[in-house]
C-alpha atoms as a PDB file:
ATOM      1  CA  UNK A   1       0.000   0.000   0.000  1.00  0.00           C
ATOM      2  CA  UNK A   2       1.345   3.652  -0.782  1.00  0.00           C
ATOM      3  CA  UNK A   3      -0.129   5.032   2.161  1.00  0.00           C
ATOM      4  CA  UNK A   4       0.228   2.379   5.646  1.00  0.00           C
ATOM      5  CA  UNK A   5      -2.746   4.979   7.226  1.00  0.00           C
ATOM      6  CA  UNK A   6      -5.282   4.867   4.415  1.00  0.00           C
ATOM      7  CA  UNK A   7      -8.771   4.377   5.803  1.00  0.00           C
ATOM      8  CA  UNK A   8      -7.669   4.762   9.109  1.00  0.00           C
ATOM      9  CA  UNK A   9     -10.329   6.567  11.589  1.00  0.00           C
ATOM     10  CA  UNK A  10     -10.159   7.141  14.670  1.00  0.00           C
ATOM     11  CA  UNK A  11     -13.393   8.512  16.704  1.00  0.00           C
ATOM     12  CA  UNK A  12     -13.866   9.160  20.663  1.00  0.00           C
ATOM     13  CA  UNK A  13     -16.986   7.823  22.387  1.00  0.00           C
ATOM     14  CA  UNK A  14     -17.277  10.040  25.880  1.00  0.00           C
ATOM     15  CA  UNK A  15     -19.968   9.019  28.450  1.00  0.00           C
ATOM     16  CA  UNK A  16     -19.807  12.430  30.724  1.00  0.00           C
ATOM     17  CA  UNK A  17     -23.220  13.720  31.483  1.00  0.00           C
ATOM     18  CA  UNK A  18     -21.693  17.216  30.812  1.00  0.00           C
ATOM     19  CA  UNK A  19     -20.268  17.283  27.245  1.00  0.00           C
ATOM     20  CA  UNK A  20     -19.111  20.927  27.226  1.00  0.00           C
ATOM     21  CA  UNK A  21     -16.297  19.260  30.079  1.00  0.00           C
ATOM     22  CA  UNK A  22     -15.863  16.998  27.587  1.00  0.00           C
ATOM     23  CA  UNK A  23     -15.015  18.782  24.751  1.00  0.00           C
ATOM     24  CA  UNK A  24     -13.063  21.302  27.033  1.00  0.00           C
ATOM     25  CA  UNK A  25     -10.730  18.807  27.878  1.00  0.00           C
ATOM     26  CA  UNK A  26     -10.454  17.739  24.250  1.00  0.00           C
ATOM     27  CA  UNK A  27      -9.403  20.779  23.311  1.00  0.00           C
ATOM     28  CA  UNK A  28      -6.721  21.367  26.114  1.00  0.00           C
ATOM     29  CA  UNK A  29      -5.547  17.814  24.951  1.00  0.00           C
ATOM     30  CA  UNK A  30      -5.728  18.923  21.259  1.00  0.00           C
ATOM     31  CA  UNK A  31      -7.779  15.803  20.246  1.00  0.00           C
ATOM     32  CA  UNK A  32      -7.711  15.946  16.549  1.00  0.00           C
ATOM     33  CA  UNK A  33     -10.230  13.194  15.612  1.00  0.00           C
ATOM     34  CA  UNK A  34     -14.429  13.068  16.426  1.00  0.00           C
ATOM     35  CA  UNK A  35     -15.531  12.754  19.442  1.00  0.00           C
ATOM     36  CA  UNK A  36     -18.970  11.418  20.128  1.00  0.00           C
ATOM     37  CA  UNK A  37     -20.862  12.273  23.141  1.00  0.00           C
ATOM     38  CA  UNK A  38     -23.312   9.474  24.167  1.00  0.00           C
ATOM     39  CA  UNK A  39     -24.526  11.533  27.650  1.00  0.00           C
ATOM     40  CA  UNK A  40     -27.479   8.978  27.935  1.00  0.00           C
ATOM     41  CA  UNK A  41     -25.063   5.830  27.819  1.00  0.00           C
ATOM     42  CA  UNK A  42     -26.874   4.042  24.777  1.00  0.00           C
ATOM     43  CA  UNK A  43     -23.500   2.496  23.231  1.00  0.00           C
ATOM     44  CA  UNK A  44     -22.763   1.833  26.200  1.00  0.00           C
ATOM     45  CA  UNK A  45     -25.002   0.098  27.189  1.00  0.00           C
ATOM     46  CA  UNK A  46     -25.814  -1.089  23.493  1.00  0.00           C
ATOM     47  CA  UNK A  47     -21.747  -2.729  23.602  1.00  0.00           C
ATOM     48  CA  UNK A  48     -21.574  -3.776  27.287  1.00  0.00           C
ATOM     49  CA  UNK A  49     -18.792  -1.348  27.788  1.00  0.00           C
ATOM     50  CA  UNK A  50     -16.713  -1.757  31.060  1.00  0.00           C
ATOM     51  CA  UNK A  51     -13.624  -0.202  31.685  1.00  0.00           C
ATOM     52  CA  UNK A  52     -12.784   3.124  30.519  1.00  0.00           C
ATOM     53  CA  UNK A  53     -11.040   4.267  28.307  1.00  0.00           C
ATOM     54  CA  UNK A  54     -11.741   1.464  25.728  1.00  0.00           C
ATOM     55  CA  UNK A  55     -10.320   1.046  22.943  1.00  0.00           C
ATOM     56  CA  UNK A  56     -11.923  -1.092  20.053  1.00  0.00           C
ATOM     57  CA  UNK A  57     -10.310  -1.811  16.454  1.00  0.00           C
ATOM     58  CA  UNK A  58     -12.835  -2.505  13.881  1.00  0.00           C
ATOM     59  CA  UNK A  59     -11.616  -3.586  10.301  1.00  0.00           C
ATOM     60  CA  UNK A  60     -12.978  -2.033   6.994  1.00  0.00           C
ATOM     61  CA  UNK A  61     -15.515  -5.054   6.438  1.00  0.00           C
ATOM     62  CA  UNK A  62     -16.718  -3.526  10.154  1.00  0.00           C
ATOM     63  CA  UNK A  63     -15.716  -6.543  12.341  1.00  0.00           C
ATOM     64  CA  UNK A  64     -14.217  -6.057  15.877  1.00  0.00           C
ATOM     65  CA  UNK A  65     -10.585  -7.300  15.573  1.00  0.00           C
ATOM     66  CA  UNK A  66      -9.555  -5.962  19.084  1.00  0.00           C
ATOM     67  CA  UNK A  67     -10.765  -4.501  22.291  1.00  0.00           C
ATOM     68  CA  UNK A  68      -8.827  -3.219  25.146  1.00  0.00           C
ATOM     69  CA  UNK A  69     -10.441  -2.223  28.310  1.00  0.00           C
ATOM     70  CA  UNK A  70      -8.872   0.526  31.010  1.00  0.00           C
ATOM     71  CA  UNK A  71      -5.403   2.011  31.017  1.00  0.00           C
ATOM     72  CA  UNK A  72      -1.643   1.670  32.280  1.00  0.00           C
ATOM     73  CA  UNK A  73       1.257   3.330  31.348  1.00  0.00           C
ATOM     74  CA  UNK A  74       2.820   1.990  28.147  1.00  0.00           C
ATOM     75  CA  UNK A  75      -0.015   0.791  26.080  1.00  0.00           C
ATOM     76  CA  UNK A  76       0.644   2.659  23.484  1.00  0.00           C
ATOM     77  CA  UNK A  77       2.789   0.460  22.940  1.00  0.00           C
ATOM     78  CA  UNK A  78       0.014  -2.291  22.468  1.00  0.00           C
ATOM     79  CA  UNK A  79      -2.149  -0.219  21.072  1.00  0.00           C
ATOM     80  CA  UNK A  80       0.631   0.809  18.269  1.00  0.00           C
ATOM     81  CA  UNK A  81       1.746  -3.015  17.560  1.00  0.00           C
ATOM     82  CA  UNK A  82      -2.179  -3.923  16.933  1.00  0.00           C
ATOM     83  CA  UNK A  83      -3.040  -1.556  14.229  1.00  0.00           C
ATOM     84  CA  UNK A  84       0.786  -2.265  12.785  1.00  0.00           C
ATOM     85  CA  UNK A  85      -0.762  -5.982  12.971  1.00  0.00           C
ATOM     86  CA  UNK A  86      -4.267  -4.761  10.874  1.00  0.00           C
ATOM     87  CA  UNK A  87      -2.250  -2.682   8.223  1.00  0.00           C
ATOM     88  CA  UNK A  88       0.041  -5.618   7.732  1.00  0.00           C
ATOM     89  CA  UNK A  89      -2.782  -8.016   6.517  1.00  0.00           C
END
């Protein structure tokens, strides 16, 4: 492939009852990519979601390849050697 991040999207899912904090905090982190505010919980709930922050890697045919639930420092690192793993297919 010319490009390795062709079709690559990323979006944000935040559950916050109070969005504007949200989107505040997106800004002071400079999030670049959509983020979806689902104050009522309904893909939450919809996806069984647990831990936060989640992370979910869905292929271009729209099947769940990955998910990662919570946090620690250095999984990044994880998080970088999956999607490597999706490109290289």
């Amino acid at each position: 492939r010319d490009n390795p991040h062709a079709g690559l999207q990323m979006l944000g899912i935040n559950l916050d009852k109070k969005p504007d904090r949200a989107a505040e905090l997106a800004g002071d982190l400079q999030i670049d990519f959509p983020l979806l505010m689902d104050v009522k919980n309904q893909v939450a709930e919809l996806y069984g979601l647990g831990k936060m922050p989640l992370l979910v890697l869905i292929d271009p045919n729209g099947t769940v390849r990955w998910v990662h639930q919570g946090y620690r420092q250095g999984d990044e690192d994880i998080y970088l050697n999956r999607v490597a793993e999706l490109f290289a297919e």
